[in-house]
PDB file of N, CA and C in Angstrom:
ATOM      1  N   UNK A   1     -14.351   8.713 -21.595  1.00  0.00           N
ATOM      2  CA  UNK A   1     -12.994   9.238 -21.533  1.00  0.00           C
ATOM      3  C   UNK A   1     -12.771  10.013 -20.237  1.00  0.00           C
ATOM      4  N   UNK A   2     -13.525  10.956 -20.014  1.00  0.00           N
ATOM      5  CA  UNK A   2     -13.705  11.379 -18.812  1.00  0.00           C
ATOM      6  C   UNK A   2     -13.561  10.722 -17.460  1.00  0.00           C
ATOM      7  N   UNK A   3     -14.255   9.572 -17.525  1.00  0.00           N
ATOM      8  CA  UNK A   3     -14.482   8.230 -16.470  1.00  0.00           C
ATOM      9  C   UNK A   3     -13.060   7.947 -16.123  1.00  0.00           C
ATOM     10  N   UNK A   4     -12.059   8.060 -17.224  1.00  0.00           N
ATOM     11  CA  UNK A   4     -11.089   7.217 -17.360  1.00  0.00           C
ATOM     12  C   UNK A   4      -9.992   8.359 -16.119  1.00  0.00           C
ATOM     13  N   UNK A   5      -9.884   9.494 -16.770  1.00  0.00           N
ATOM     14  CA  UNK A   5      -9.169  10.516 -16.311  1.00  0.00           C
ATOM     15  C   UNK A   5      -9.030  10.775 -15.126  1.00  0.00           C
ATOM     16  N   UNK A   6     -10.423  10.530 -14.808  1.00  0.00           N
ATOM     17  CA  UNK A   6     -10.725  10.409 -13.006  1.00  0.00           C
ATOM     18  C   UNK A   6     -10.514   9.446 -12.497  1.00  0.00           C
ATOM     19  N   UNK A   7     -10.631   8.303 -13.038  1.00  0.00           N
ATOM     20  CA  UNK A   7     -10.512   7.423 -12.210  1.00  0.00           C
ATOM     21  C   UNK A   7      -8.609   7.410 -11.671  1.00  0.00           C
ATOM     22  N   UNK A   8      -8.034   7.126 -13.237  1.00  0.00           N
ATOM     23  CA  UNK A   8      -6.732   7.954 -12.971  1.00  0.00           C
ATOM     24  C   UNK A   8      -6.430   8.329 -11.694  1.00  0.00           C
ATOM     25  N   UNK A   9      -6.614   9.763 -11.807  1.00  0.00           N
ATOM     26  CA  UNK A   9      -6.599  10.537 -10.895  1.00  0.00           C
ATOM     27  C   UNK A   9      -6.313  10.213  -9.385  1.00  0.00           C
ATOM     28  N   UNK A  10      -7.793   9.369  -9.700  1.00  0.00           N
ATOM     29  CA  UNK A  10      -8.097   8.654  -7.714  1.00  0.00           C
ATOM     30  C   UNK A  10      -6.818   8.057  -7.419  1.00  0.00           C
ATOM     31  N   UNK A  11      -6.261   7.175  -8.594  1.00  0.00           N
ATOM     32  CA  UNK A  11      -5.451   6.090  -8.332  1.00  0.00           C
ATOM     33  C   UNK A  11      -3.760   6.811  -8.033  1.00  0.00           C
ATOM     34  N   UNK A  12      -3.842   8.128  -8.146  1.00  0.00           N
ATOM     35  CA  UNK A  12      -2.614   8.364  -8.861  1.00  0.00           C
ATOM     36  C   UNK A  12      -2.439   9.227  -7.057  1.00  0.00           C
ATOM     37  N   UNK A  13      -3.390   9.525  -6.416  1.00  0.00           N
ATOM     38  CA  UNK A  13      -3.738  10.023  -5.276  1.00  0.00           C
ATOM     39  C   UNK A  13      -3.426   8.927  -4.225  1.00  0.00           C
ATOM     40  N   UNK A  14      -4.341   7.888  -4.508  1.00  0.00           N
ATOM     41  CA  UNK A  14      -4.072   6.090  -3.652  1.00  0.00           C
ATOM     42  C   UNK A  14      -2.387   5.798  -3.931  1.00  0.00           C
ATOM     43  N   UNK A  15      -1.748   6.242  -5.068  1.00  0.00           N
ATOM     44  CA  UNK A  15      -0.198   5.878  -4.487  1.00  0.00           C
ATOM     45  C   UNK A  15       0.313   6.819  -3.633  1.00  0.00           C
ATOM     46  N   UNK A  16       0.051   8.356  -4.064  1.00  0.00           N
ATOM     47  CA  UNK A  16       1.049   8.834  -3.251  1.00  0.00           C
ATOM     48  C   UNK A  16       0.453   8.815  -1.739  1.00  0.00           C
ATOM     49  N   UNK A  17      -0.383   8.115  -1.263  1.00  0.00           N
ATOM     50  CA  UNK A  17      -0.882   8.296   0.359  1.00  0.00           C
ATOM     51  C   UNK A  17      -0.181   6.775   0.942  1.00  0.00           C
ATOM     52  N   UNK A  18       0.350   6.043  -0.092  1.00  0.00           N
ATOM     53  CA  UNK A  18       0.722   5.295   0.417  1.00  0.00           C
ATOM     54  C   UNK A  18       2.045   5.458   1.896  1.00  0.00           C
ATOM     55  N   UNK A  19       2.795   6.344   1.063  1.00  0.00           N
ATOM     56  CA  UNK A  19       4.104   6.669   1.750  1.00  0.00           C
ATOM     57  C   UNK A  19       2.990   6.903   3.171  1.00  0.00           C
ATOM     58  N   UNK A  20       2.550   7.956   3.515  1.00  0.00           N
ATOM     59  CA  UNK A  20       2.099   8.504   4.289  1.00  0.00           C
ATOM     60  C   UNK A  20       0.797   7.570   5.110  1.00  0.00           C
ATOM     61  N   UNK A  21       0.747   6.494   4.546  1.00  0.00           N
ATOM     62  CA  UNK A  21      -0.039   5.606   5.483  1.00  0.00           C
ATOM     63  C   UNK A  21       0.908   4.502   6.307  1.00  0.00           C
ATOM     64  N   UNK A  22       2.031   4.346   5.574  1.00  0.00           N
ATOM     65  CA  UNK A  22       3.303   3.803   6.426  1.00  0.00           C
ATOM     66  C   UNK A  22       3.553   4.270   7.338  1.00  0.00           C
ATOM     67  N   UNK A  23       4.076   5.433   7.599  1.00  0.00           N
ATOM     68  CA  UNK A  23       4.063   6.437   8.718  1.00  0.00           C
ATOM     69  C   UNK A  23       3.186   6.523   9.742  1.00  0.00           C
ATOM     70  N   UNK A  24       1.962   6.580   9.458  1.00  0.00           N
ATOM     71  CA  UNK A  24       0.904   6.682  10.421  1.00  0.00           C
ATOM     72  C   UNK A  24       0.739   4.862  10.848  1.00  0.00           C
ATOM     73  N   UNK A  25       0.960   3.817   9.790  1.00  0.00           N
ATOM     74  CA  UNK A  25       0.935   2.469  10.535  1.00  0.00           C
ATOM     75  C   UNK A  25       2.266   2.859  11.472  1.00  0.00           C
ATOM     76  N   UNK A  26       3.009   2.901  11.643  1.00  0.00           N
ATOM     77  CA  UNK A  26       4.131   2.979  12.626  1.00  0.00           C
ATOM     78  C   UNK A  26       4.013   3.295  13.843  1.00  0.00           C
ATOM     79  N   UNK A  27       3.738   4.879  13.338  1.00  0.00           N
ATOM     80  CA  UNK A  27       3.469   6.024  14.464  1.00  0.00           C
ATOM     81  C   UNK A  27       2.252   5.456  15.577  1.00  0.00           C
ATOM     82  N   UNK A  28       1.400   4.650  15.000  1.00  0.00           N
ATOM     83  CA  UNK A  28       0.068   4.493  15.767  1.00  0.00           C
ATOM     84  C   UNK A  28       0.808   3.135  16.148  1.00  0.00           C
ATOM     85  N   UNK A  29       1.430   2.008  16.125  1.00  0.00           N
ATOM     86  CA  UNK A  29       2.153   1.318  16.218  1.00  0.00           C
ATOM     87  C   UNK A  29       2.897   1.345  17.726  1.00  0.00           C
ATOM     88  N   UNK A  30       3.676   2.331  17.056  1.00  0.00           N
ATOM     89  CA  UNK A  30       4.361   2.998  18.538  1.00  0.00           C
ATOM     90  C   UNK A  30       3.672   3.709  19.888  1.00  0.00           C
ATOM     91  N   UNK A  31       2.548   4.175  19.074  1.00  0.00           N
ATOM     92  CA  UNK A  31       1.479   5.010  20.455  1.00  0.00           C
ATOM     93  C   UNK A  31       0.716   3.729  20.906  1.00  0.00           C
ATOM     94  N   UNK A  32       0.724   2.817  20.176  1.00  0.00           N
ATOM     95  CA  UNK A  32      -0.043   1.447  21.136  1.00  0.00           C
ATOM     96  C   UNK A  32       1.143   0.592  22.025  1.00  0.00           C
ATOM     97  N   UNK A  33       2.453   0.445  21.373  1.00  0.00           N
ATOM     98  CA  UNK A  33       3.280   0.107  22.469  1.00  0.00           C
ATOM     99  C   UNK A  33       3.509   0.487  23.459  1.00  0.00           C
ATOM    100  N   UNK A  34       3.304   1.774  23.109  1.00  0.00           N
ATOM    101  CA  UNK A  34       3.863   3.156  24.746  1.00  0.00           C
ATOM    102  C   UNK A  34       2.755   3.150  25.700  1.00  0.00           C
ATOM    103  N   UNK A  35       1.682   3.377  25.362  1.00  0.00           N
ATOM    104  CA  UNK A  35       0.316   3.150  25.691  1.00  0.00           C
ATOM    105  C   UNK A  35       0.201   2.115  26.563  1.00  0.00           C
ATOM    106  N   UNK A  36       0.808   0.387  26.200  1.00  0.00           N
ATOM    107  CA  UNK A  36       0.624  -1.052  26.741  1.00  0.00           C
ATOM    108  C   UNK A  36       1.789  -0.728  27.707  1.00  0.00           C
ATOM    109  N   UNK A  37       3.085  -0.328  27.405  1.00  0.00           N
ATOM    110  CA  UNK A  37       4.134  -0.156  28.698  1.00  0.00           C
ATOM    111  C   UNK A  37       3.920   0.564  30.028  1.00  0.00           C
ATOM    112  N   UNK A  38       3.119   1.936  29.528  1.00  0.00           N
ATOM    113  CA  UNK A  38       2.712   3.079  30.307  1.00  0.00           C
ATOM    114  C   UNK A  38       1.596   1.803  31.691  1.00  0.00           C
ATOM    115  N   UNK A  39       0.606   1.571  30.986  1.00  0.00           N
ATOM    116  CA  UNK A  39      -0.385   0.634  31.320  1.00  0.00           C
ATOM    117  C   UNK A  39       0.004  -0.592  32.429  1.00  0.00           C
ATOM    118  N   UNK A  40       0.986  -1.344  32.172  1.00  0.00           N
ATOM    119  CA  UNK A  40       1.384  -2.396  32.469  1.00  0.00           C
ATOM    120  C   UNK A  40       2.796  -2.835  32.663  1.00  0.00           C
ATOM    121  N   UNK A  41       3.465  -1.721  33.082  1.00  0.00           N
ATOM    122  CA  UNK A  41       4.777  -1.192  33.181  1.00  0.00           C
ATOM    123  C   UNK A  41       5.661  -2.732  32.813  1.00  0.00           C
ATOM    124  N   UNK A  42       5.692  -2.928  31.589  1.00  0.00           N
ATOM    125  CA  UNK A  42       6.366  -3.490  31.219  1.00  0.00           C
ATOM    126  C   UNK A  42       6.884  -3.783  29.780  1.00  0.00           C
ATOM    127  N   UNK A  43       8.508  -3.276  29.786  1.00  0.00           N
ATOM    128  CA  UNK A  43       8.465  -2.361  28.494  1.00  0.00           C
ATOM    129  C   UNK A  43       8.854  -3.540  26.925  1.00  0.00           C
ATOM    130  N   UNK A  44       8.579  -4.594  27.268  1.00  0.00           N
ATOM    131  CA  UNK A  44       8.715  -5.262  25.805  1.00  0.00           C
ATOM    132  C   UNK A  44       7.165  -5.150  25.425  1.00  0.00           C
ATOM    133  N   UNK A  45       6.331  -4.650  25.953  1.00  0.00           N
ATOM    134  CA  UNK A  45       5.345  -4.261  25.383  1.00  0.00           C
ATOM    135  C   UNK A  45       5.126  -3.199  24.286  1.00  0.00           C
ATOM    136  N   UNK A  46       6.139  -2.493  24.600  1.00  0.00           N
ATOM    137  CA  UNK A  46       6.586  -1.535  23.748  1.00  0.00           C
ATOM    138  C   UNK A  46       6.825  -1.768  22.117  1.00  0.00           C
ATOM    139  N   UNK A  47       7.852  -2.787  22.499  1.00  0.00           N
ATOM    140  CA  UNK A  47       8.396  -3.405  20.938  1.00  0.00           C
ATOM    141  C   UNK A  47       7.283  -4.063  19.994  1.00  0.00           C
ATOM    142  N   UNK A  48       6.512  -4.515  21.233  1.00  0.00           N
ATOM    143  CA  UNK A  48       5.352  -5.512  20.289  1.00  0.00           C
ATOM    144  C   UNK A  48       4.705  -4.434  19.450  1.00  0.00           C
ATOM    145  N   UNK A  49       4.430  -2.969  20.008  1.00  0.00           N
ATOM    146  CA  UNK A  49       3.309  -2.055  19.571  1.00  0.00           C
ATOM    147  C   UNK A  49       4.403  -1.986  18.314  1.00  0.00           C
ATOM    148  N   UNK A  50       5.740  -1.372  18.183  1.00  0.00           N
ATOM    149  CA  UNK A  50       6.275  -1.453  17.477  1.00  0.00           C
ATOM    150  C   UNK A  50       6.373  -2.278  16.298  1.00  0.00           C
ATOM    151  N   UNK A  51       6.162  -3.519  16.409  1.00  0.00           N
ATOM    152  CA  UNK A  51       5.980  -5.091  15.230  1.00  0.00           C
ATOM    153  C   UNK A  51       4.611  -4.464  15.030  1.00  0.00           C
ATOM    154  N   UNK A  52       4.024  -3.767  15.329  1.00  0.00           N
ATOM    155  CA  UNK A  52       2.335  -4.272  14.746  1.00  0.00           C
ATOM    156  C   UNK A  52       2.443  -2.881  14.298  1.00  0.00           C
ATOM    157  N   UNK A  53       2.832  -1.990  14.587  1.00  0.00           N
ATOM    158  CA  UNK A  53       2.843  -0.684  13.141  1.00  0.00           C
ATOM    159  C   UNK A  53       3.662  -1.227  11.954  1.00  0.00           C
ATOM    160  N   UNK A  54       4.933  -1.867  12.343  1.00  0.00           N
ATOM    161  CA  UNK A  54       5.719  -2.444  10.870  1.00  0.00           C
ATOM    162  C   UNK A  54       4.726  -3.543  10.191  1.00  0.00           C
ATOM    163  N   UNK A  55       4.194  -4.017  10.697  1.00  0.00           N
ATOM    164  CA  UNK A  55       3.498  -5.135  10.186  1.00  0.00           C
ATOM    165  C   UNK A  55       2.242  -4.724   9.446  1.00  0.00           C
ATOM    166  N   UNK A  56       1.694  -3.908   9.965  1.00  0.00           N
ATOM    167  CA  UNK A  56       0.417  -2.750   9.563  1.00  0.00           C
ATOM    168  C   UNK A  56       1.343  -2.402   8.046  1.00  0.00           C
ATOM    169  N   UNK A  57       2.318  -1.252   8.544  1.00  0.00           N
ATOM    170  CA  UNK A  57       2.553  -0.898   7.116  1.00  0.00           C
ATOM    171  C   UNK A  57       3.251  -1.850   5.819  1.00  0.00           C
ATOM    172  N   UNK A  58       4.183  -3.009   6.487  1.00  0.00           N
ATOM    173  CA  UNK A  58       4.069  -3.787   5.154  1.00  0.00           C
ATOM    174  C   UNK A  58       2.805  -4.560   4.659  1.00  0.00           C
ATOM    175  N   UNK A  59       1.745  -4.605   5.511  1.00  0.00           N
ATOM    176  CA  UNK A  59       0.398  -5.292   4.764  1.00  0.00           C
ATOM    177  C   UNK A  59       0.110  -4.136   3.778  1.00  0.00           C
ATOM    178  N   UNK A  60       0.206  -2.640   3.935  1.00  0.00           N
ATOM    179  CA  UNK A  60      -0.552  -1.609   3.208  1.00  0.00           C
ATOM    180  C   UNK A  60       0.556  -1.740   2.264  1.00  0.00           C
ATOM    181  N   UNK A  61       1.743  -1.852   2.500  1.00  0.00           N
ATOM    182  CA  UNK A  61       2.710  -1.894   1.070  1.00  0.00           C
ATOM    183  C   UNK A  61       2.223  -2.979   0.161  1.00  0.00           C
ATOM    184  N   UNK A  62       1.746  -4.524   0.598  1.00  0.00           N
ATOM    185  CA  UNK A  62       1.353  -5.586   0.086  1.00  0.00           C
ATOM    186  C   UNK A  62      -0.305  -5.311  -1.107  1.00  0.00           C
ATOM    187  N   UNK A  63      -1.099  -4.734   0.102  1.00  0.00           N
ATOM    188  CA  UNK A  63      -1.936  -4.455  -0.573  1.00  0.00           C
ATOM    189  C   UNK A  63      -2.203  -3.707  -1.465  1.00  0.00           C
ATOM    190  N   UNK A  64      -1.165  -2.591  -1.391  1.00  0.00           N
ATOM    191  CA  UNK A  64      -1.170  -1.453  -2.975  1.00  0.00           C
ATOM    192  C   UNK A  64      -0.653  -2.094  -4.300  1.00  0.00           C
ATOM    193  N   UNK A  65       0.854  -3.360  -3.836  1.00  0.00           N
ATOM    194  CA  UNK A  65       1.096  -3.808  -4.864  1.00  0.00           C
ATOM    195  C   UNK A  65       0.217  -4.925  -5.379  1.00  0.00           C
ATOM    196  N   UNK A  66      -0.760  -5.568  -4.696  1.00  0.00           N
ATOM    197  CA  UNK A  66      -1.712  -6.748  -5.636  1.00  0.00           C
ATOM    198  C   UNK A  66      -2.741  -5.201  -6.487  1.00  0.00           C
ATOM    199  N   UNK A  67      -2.911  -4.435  -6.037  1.00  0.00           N
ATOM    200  CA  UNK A  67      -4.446  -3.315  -6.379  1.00  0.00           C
ATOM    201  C   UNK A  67      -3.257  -3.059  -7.688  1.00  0.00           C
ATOM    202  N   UNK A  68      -1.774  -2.536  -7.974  1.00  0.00           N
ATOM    203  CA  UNK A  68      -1.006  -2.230  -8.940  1.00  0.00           C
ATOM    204  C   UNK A  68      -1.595  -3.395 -10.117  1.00  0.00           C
ATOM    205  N   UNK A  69      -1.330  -4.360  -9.352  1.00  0.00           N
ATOM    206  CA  UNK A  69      -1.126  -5.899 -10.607  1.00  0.00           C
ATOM    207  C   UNK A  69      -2.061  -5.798 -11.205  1.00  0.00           C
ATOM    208  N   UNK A  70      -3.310  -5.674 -10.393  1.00  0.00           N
ATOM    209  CA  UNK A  70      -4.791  -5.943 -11.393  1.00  0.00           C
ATOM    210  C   UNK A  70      -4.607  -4.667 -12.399  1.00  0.00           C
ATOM    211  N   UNK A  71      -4.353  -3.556 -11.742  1.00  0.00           N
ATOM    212  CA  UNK A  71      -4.344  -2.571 -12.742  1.00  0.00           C
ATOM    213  C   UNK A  71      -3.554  -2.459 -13.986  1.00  0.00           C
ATOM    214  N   UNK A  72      -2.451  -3.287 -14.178  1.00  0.00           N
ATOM    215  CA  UNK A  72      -1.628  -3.734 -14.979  1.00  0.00           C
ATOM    216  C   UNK A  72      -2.353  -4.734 -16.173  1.00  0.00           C
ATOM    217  N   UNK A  73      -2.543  -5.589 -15.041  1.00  0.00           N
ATOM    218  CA  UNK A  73      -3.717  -6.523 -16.211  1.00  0.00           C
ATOM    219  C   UNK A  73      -4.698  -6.035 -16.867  1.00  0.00           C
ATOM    220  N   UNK A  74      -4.974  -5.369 -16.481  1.00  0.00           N
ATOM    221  CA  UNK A  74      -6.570  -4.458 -17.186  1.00  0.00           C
ATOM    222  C   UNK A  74      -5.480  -4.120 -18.712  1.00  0.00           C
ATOM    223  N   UNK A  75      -4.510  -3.544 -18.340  1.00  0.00           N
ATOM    224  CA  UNK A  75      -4.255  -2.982 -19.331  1.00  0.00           C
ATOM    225  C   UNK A  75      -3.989  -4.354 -20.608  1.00  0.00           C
ATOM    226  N   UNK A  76      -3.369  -5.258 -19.777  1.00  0.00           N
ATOM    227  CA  UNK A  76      -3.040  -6.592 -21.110  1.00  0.00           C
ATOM    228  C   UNK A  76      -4.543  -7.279 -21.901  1.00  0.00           C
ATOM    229  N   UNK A  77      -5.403  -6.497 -21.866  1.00  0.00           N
ATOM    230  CA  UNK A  77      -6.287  -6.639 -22.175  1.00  0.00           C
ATOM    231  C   UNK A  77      -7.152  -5.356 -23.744  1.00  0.00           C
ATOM    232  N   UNK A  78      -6.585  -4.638 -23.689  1.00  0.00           N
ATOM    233  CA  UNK A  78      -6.178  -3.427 -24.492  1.00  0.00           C
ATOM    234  C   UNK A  78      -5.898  -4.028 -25.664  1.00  0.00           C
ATOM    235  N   UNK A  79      -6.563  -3.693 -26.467  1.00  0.00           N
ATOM    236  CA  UNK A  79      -5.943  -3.562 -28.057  1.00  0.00           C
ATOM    237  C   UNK A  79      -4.793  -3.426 -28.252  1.00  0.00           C
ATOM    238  N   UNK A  80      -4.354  -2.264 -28.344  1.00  0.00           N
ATOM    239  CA  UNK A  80      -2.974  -1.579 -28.322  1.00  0.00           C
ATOM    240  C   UNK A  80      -1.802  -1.897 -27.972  1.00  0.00           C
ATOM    241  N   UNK A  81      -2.201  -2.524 -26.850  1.00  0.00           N
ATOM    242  CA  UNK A  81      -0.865  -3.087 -25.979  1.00  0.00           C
ATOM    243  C   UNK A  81      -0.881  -4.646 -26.729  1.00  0.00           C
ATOM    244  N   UNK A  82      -2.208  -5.279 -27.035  1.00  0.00           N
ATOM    245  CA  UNK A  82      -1.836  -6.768 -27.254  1.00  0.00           C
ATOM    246  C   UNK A  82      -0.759  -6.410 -28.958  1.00  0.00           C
ATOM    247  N   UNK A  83      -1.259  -5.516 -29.683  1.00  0.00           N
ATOM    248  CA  UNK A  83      -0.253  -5.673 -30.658  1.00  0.00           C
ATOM    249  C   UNK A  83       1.234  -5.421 -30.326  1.00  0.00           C
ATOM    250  N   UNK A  84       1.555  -4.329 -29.636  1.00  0.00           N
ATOM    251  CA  UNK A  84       2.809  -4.371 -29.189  1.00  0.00           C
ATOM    252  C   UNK A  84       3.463  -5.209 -28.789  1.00  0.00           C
ATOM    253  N   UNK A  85       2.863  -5.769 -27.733  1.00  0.00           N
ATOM    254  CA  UNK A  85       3.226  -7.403 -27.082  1.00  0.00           C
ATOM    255  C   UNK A  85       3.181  -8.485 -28.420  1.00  0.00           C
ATOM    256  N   UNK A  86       2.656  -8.644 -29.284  1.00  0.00           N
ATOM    257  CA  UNK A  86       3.130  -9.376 -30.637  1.00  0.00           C
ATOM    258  C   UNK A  86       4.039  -8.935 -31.423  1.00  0.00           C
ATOM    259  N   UNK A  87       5.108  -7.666 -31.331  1.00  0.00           N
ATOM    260  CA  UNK A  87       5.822  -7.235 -31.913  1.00  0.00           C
ATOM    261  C   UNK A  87       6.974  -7.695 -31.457  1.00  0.00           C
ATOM    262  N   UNK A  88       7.170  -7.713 -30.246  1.00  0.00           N
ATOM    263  CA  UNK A  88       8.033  -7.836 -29.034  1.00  0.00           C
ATOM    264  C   UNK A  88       8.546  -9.236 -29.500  1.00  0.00           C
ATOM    265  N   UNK A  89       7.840 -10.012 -29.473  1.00  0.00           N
ATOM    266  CA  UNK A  89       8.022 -11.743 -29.311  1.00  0.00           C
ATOM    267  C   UNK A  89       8.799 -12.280 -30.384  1.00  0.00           C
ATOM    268  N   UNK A  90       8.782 -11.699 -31.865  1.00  0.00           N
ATOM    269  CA  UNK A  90       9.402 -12.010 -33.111  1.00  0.00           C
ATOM    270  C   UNK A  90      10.583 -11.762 -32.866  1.00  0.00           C
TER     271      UNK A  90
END
């Protein structure tokens, strides 16, 4: 039971860093565009750094929601829930 609470926990920690790993895909995103323009004075380099923080953070949005699904499924596996889910259907 214990096991359970914590693990919880971890998970409940892994969403809310999500927001805040978007941000930092961006931000670092943008410090690699500025970085490649500064470098190579040429500023659509910029935008690219830009696509690859957005792109960074919708993979981390992608990847929290497949890590959600499994965790969902675990649960359709539950006693509890399979009777409910047979209540539902009648």
């Amino acid at each position: 039971m214990r096991k359970k609470i914590i693990r919880k926990s971890i998970e409940a920690a892994d969403g809310l860093s999500l927001g805040i790993s978007m941000v930092v895909a961006v931000l670092i995103g943008i410090g690699i565009g500025y970085f490649l323009k500064n470098l190579f004075g040429v500023s659509w380099l910029f935008w690219i750094g830009v696509f690859i923080g957005v792109a960074a953070a919708i993979l981390n949005v992608f990847k929290a929601y497949k890590a959600q699904v499994k965790s969902y499924e675990e649960f359709k596996e539950e006693n509890r829930y399979k009777e409910f889910k047979n209540d539902t259907k009648a």
